[in-house]
C-alpha atoms as a PDB file:
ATOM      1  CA  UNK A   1       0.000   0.000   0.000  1.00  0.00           C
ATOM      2  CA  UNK A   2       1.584   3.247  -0.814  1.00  0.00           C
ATOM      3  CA  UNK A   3       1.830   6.136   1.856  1.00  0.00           C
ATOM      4  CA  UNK A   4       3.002   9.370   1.493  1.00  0.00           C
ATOM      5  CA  UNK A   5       3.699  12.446   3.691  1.00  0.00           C
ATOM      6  CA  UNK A   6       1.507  15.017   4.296  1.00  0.00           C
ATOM      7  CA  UNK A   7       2.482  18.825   4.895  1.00  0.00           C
ATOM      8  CA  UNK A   8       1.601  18.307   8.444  1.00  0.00           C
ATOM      9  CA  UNK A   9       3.942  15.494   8.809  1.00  0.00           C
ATOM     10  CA  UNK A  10       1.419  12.549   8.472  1.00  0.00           C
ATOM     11  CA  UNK A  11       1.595   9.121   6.388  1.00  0.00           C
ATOM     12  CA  UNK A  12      -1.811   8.649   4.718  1.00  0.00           C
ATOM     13  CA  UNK A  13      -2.233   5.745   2.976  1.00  0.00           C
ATOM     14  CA  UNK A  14      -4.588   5.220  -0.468  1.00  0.00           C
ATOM     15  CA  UNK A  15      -7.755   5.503   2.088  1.00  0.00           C
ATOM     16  CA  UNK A  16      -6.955   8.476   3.635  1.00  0.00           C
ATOM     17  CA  UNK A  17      -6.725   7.453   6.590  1.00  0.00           C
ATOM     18  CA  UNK A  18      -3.625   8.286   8.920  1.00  0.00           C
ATOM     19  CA  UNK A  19      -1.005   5.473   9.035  1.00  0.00           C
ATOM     20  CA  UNK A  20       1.498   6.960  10.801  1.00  0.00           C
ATOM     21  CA  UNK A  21       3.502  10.126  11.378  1.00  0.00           C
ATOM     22  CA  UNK A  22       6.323  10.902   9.156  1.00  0.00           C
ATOM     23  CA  UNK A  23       9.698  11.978  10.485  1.00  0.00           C
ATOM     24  CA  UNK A  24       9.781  15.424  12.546  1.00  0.00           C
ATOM     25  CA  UNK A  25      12.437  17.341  10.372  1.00  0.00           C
ATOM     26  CA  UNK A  26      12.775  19.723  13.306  1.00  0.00           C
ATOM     27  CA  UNK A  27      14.083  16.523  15.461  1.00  0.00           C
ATOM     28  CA  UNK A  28      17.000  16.565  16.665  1.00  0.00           C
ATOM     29  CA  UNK A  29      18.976  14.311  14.443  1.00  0.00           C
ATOM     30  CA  UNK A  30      19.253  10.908  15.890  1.00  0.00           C
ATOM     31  CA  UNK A  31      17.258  12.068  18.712  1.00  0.00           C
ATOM     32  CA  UNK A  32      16.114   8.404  21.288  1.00  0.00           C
ATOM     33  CA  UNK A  33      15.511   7.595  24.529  1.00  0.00           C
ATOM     34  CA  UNK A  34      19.222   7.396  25.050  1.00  0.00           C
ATOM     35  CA  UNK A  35      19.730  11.158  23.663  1.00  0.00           C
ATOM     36  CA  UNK A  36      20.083  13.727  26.317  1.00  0.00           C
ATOM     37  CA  UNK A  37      17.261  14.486  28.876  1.00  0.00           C
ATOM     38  CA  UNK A  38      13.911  16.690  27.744  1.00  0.00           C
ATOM     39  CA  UNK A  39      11.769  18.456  29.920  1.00  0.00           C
ATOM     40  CA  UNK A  40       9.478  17.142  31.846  1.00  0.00           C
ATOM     41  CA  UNK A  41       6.267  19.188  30.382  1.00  0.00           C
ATOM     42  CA  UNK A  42       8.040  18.038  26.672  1.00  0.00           C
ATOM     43  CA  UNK A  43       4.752  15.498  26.266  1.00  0.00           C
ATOM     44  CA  UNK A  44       2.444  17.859  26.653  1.00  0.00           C
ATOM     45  CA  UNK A  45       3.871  20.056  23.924  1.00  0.00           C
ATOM     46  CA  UNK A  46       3.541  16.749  21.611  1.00  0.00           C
ATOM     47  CA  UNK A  47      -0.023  16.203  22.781  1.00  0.00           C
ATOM     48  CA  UNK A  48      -0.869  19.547  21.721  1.00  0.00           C
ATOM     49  CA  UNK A  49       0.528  19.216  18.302  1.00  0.00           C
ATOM     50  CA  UNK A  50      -1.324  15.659  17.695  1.00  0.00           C
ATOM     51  CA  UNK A  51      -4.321  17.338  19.112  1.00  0.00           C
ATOM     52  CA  UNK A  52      -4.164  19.778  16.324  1.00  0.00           C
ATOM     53  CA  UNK A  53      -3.660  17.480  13.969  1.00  0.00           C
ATOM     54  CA  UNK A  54      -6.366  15.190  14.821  1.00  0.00           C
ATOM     55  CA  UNK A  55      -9.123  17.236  14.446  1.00  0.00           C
ATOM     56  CA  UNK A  56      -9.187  17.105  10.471  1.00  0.00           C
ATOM     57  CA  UNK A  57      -8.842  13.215  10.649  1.00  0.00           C
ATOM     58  CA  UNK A  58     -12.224  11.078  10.946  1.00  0.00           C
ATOM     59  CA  UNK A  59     -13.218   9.368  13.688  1.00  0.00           C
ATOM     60  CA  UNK A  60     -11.676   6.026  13.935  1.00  0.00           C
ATOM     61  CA  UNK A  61      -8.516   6.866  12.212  1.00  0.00           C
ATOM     62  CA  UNK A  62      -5.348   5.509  13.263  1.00  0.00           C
ATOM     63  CA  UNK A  63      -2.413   7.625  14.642  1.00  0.00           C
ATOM     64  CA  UNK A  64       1.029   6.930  15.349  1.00  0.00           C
ATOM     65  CA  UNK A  65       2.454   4.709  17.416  1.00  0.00           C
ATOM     66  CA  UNK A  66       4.685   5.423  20.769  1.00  0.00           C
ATOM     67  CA  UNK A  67       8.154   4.297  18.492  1.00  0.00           C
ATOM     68  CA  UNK A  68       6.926   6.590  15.633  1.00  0.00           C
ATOM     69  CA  UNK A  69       6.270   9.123  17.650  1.00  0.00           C
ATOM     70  CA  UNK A  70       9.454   8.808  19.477  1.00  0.00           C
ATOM     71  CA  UNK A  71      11.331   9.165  15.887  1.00  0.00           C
ATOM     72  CA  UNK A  72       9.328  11.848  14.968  1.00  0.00           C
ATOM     73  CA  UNK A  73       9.632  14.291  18.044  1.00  0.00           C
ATOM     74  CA  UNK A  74      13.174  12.942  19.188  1.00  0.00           C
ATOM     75  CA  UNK A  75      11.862  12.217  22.758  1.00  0.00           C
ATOM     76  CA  UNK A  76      12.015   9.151  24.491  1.00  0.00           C
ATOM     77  CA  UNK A  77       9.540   6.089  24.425  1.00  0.00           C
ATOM     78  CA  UNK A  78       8.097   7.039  27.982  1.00  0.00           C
ATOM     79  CA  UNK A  79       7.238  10.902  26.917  1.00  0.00           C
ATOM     80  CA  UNK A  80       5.439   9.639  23.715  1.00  0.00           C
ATOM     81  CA  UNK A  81       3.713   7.363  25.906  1.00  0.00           C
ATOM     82  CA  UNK A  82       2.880  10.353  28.387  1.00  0.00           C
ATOM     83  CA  UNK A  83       1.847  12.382  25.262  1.00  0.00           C
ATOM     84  CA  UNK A  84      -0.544   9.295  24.188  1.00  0.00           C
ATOM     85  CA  UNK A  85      -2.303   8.714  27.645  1.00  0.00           C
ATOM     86  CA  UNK A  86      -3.047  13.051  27.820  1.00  0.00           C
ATOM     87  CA  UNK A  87      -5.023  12.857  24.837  1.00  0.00           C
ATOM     88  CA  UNK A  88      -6.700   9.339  25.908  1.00  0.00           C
ATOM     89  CA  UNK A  89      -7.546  11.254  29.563  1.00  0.00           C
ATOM     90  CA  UNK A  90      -9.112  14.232  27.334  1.00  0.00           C
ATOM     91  CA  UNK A  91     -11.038  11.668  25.097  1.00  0.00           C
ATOM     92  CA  UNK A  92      -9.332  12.626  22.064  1.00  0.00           C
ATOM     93  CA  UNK A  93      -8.103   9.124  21.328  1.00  0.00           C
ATOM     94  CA  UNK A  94      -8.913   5.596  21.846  1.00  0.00           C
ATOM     95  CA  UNK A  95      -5.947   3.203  22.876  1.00  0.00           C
ATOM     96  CA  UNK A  96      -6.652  -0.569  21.843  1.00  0.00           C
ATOM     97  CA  UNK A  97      -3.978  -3.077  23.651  1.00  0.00           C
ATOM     98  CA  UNK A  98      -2.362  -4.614  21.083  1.00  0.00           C
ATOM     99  CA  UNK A  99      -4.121  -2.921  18.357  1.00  0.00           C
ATOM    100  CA  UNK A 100      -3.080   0.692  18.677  1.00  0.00           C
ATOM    101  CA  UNK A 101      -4.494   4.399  18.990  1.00  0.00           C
ATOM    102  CA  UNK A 102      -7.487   5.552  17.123  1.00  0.00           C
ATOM    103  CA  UNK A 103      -8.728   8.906  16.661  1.00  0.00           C
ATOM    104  CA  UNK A 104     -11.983   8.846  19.341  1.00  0.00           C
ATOM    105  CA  UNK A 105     -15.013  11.477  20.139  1.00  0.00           C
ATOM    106  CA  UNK A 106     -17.298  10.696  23.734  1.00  0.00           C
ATOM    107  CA  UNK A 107     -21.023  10.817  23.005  1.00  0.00           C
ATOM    108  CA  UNK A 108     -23.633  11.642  25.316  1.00  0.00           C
ATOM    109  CA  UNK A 109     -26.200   8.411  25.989  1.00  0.00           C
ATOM    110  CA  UNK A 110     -29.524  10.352  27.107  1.00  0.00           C
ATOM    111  CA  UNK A 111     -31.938   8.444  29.586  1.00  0.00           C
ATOM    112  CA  UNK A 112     -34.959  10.749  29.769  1.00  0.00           C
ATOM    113  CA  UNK A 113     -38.951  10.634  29.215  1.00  0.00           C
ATOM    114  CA  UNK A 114     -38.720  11.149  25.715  1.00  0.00           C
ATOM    115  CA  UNK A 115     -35.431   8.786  24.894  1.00  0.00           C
ATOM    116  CA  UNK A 116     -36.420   5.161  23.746  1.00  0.00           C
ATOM    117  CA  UNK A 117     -34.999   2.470  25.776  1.00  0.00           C
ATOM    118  CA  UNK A 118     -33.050   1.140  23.108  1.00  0.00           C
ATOM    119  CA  UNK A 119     -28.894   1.933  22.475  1.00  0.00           C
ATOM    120  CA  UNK A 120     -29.471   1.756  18.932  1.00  0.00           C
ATOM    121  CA  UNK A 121     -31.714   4.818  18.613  1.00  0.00           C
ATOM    122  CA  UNK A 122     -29.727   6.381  21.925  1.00  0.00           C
ATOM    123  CA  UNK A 123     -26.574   6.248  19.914  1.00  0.00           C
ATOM    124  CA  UNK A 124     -27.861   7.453  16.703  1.00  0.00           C
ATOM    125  CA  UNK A 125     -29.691  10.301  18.573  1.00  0.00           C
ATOM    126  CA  UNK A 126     -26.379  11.448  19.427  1.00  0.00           C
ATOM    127  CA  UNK A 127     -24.294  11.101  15.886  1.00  0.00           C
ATOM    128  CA  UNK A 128     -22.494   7.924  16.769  1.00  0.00           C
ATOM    129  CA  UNK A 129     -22.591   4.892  14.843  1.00  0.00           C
ATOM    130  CA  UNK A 130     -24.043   1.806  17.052  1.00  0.00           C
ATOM    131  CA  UNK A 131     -23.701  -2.003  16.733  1.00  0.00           C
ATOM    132  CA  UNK A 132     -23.825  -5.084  19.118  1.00  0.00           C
ATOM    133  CA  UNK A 133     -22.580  -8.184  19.068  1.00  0.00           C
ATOM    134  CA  UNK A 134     -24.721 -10.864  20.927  1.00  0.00           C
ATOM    135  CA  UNK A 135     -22.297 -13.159  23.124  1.00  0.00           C
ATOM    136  CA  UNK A 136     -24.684 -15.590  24.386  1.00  0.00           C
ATOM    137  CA  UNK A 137     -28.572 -15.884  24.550  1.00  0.00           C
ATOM    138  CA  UNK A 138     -29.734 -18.990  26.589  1.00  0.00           C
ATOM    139  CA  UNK A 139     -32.634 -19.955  29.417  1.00  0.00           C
ATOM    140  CA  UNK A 140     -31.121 -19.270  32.922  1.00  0.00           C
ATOM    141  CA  UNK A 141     -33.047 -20.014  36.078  1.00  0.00           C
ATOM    142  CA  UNK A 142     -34.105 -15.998  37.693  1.00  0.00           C
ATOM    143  CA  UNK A 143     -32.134 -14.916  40.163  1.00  0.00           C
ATOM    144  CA  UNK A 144     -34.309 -13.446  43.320  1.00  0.00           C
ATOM    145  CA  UNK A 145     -33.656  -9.468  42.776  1.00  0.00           C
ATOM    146  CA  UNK A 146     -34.364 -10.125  38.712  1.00  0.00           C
ATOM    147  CA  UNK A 147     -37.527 -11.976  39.463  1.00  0.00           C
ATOM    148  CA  UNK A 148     -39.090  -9.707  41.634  1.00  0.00           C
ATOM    149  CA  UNK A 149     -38.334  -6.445  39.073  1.00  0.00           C
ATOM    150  CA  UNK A 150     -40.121  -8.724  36.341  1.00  0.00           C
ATOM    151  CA  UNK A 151     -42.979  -9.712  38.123  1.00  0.00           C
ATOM    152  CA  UNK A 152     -41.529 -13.813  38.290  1.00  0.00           C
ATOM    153  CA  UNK A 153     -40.905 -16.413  40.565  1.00  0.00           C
ATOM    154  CA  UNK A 154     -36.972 -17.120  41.709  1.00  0.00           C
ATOM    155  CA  UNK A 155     -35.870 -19.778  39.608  1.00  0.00           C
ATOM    156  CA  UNK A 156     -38.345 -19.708  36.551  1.00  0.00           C
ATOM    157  CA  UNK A 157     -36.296 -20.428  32.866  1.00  0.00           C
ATOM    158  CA  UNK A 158     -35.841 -17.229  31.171  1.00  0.00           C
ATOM    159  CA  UNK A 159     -33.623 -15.823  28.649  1.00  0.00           C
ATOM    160  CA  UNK A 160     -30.151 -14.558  29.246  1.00  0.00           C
ATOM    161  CA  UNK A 161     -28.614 -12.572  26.830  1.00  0.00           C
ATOM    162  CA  UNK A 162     -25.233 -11.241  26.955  1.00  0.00           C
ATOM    163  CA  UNK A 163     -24.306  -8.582  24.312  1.00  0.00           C
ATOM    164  CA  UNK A 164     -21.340  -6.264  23.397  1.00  0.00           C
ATOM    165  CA  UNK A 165     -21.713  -2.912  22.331  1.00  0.00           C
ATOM    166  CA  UNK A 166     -20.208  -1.069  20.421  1.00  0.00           C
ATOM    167  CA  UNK A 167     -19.526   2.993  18.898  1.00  0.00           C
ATOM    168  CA  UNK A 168     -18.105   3.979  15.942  1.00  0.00           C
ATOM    169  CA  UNK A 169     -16.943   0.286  15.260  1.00  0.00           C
ATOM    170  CA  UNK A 170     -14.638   0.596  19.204  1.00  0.00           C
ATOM    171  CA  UNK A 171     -16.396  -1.332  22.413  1.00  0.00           C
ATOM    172  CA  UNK A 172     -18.711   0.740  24.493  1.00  0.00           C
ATOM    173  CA  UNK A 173     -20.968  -0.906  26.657  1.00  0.00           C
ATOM    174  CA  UNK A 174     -21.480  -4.839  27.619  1.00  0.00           C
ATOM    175  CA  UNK A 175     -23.861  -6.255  29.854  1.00  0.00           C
ATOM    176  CA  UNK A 176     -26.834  -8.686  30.403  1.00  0.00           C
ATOM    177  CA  UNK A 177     -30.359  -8.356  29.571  1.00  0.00           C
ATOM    178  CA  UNK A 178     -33.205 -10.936  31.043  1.00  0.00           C
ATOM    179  CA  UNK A 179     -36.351 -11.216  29.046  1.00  0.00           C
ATOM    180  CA  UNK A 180     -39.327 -13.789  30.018  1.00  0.00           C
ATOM    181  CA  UNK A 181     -39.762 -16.404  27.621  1.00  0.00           C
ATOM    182  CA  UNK A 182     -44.112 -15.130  27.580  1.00  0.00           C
ATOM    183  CA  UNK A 183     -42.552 -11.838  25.851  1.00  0.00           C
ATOM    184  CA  UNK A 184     -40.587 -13.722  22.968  1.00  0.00           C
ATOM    185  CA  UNK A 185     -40.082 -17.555  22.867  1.00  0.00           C
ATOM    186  CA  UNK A 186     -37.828 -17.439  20.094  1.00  0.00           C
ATOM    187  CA  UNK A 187     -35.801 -14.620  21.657  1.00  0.00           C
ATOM    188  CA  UNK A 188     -31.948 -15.940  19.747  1.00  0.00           C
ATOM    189  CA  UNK A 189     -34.046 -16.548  16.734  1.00  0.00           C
ATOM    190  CA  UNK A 190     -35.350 -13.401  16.550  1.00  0.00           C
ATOM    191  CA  UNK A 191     -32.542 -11.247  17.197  1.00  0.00           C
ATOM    192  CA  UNK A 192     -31.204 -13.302  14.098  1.00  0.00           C
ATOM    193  CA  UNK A 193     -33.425 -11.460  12.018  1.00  0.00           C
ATOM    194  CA  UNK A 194     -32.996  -8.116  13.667  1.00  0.00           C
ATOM    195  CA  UNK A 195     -29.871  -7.288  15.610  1.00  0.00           C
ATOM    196  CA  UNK A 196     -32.050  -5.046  18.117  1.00  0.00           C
ATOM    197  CA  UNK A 197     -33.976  -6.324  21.239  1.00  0.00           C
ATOM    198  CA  UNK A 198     -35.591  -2.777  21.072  1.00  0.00           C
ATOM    199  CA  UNK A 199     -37.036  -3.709  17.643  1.00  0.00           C
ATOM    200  CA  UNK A 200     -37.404  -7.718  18.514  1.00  0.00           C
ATOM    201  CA  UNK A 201     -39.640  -6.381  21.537  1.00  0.00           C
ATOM    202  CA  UNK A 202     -42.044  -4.012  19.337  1.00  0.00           C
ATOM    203  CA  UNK A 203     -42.190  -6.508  16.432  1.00  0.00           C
ATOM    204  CA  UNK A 204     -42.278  -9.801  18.067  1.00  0.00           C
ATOM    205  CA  UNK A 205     -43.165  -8.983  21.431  1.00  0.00           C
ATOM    206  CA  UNK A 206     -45.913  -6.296  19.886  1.00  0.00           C
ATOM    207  CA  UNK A 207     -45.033  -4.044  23.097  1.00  0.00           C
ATOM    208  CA  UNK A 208     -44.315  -0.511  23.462  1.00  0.00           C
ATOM    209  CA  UNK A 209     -40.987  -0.625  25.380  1.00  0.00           C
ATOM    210  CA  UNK A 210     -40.992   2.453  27.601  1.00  0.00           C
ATOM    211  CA  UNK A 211     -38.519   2.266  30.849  1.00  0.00           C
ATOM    212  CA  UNK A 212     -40.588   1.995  34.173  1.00  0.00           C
ATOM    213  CA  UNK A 213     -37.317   2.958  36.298  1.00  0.00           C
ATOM    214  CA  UNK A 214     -33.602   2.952  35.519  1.00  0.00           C
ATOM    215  CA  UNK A 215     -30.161   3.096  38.507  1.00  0.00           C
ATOM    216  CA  UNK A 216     -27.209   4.340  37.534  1.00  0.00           C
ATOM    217  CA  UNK A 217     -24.058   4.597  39.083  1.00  0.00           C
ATOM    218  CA  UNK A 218     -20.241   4.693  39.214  1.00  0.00           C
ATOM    219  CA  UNK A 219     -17.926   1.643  40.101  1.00  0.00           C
ATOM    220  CA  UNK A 220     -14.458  -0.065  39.418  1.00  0.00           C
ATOM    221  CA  UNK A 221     -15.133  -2.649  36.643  1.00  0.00           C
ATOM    222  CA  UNK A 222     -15.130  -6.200  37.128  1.00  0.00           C
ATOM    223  CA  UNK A 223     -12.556  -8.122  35.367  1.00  0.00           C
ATOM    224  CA  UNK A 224     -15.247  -9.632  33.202  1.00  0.00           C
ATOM    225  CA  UNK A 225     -16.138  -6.194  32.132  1.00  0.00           C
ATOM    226  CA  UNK A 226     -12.983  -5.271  31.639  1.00  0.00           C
ATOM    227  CA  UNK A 227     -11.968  -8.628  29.075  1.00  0.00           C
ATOM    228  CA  UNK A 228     -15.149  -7.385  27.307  1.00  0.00           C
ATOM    229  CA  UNK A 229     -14.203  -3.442  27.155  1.00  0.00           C
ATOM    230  CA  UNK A 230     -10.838  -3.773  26.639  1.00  0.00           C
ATOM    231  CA  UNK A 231     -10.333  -1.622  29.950  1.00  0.00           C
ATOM    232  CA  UNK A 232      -7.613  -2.007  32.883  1.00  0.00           C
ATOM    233  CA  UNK A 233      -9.455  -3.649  36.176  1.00  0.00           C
ATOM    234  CA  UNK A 234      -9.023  -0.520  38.229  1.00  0.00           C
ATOM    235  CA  UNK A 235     -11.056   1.653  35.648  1.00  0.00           C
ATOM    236  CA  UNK A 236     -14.408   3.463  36.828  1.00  0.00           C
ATOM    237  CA  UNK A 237     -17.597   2.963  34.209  1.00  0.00           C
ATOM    238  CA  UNK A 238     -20.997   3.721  34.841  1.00  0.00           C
ATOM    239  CA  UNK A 239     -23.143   0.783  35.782  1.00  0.00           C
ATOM    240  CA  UNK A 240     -26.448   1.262  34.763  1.00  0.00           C
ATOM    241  CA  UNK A 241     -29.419  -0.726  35.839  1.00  0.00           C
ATOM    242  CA  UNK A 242     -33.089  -0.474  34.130  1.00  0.00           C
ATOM    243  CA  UNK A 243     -36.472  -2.095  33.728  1.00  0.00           C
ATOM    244  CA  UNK A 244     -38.152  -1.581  30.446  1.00  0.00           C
ATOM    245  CA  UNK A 245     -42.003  -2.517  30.656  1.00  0.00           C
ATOM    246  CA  UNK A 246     -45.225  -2.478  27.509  1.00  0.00           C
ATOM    247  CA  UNK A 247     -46.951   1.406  27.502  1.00  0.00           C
ATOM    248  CA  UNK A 248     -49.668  -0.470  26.883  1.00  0.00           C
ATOM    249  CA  UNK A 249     -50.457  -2.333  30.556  1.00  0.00           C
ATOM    250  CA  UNK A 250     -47.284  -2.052  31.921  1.00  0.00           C
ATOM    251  CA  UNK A 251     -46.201  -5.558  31.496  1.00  0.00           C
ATOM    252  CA  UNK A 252     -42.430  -6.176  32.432  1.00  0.00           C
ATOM    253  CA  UNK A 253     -40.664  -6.665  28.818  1.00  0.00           C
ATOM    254  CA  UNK A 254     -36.607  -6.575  30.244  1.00  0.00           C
ATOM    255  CA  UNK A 255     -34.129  -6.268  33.074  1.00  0.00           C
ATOM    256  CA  UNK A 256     -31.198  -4.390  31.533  1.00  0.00           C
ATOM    257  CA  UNK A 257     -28.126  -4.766  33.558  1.00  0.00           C
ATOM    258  CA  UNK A 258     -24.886  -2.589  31.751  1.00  0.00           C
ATOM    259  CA  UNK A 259     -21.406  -1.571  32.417  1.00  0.00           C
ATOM    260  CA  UNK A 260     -20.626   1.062  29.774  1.00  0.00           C
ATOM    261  CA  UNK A 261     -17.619   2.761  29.634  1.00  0.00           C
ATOM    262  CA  UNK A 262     -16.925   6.331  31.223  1.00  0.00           C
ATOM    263  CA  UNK A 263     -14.902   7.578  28.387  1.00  0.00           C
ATOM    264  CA  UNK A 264     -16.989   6.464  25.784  1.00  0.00           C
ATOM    265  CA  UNK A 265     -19.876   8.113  26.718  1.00  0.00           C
ATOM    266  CA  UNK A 266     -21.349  10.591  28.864  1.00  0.00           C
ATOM    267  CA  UNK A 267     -24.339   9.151  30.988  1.00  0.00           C
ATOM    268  CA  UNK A 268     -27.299  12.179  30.950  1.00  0.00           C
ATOM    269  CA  UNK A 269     -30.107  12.097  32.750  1.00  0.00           C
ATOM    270  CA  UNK A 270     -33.208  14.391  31.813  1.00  0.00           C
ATOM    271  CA  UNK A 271     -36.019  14.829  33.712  1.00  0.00           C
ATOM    272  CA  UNK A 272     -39.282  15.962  32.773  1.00  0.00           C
ATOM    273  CA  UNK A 273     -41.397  17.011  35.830  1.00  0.00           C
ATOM    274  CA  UNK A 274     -44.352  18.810  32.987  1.00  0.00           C
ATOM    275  CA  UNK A 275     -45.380  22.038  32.502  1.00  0.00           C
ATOM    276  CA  UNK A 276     -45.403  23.975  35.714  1.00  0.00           C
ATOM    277  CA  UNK A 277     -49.158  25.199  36.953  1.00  0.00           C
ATOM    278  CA  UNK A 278     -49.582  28.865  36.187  1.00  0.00           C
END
């Protein structure tokens, strides 16, 4: 694939997309980590040059790597790291382990009156791209607390379903949803044909999925999470809780239990108390 050097010391390759960054001519020549010392603020000069730079690029696109970056600015491996973890702190960027850095934007997921219970539509709503990947979908006995929020008795078969989700084509959110077997038999079937449970509830279900209550909060992620999100076990996400039921009745439709991570999107809650009394 051919690359070639931008005026603002980029490689884009036939796509467009940024490959890497091309030498710094303004390095100092043969510049490492075993050249003399740099200042300590020296990565957050870098940061705000790649922070510059990144706004043209499209969201998604790759940027250079902590040994190009090195080359490029004549700094050592630890203050391109320092420079790459500044702009992944401010959300500008998306590091992948093993995969690499990726030009990144957070989104805002709105849980209000008026916002659909569905991440689909939530993401959309907020110019992101959404997709999920469904992990597992099998009958599980109902644990107590999930029983009692759907109206079942501990123990009864119901569907499981663990999903991924995802922004922008990076991992966002994973978590488990419970849905009674009375609301859609053929729940994996189903979700086959459309990759929603939103949809699958309105369509097969013939609901009109409106959330009854939702929790939300903010905790360490479990190491589960964490495998799934591609996070470090010590990070924070939000943990968000909610129990969608039919407009029509009220019947419980779903238990959603979701980690989602904090620098992926910003939880917002919006309340709608009506118009007040003149």
């Amino acid at each position: 694939m051919t690359r070639t050097c931008s005026p603002g010391g980029q490689q884009v390759n036939a796509t467009g997309r940024l490959a890497a960054a091309c030498p710094d001519r303004g390095a100092a020549a043969g510049g490492s980590r075993y050249g003399p010392p740099v200042p300590e603020t020296r990565y957050l000069e870098i940061a705000a040059v790649l922070e510059d730079e990144i706004r043209a690029l499209p969201i998604g696109a790759r940027i250079a790597s902590e040994s190009e970056l090195s080359a490029r600015f004549g700094v050592g491996r630890s203050a391109a790291r320092a420079a790459l973890q500044h702009l992944q702190r401010r959300n500008r960027i998306r590091r992948v382990k093993g995969v690499g850095s990726f030009v990144f934007r957070r989104i805002d997921y709105l849980i209000g009156a008026g916002a659909a219970p569905s991440w689909s539509h939530t993401v959309r709503a907020a110019s992101g791209d959404p997709s999920s990947v469904t992990l597992s979908c099998a009958l599980a006995p109902l644990p107590a607390g999930v029983a009692q929020a759907l109206d079942e008795t501990p123990g009864t078969p119901c569907h499981r379903l663990t999903r991924r989700s995802l922004v922008d084509g990076l991992p966002a959110a994973w978590g488990v949803e419970w849905v009674p077997p009375t609301v859609v038999p053929e729940l994996a079937e189903a979700l086959r044909v459309r990759n929603s449970l939103f949809e699958v509830l309105r369509q097969v279900g013939r609901a009109d999925p409106r959330r009854r209550w939702v929790r939300a909060s903010a905790d360490v992620v479990t190491e589960e999470v964490a495998r799934h999100l591609d996070l470090d076990d010590a990070t924070l996400g939000w943990y968000i809780e909610s129990l969608t039921v039919d407009g029509d009745g009220g019947r419980p439709l779903c238990l959603s239990q979701r980690w989602i991570r904090a620098d992926a999107m910003r939880v917002v809650f919006e309340s709608d108390h009506g118009t007040p009394a003149p």
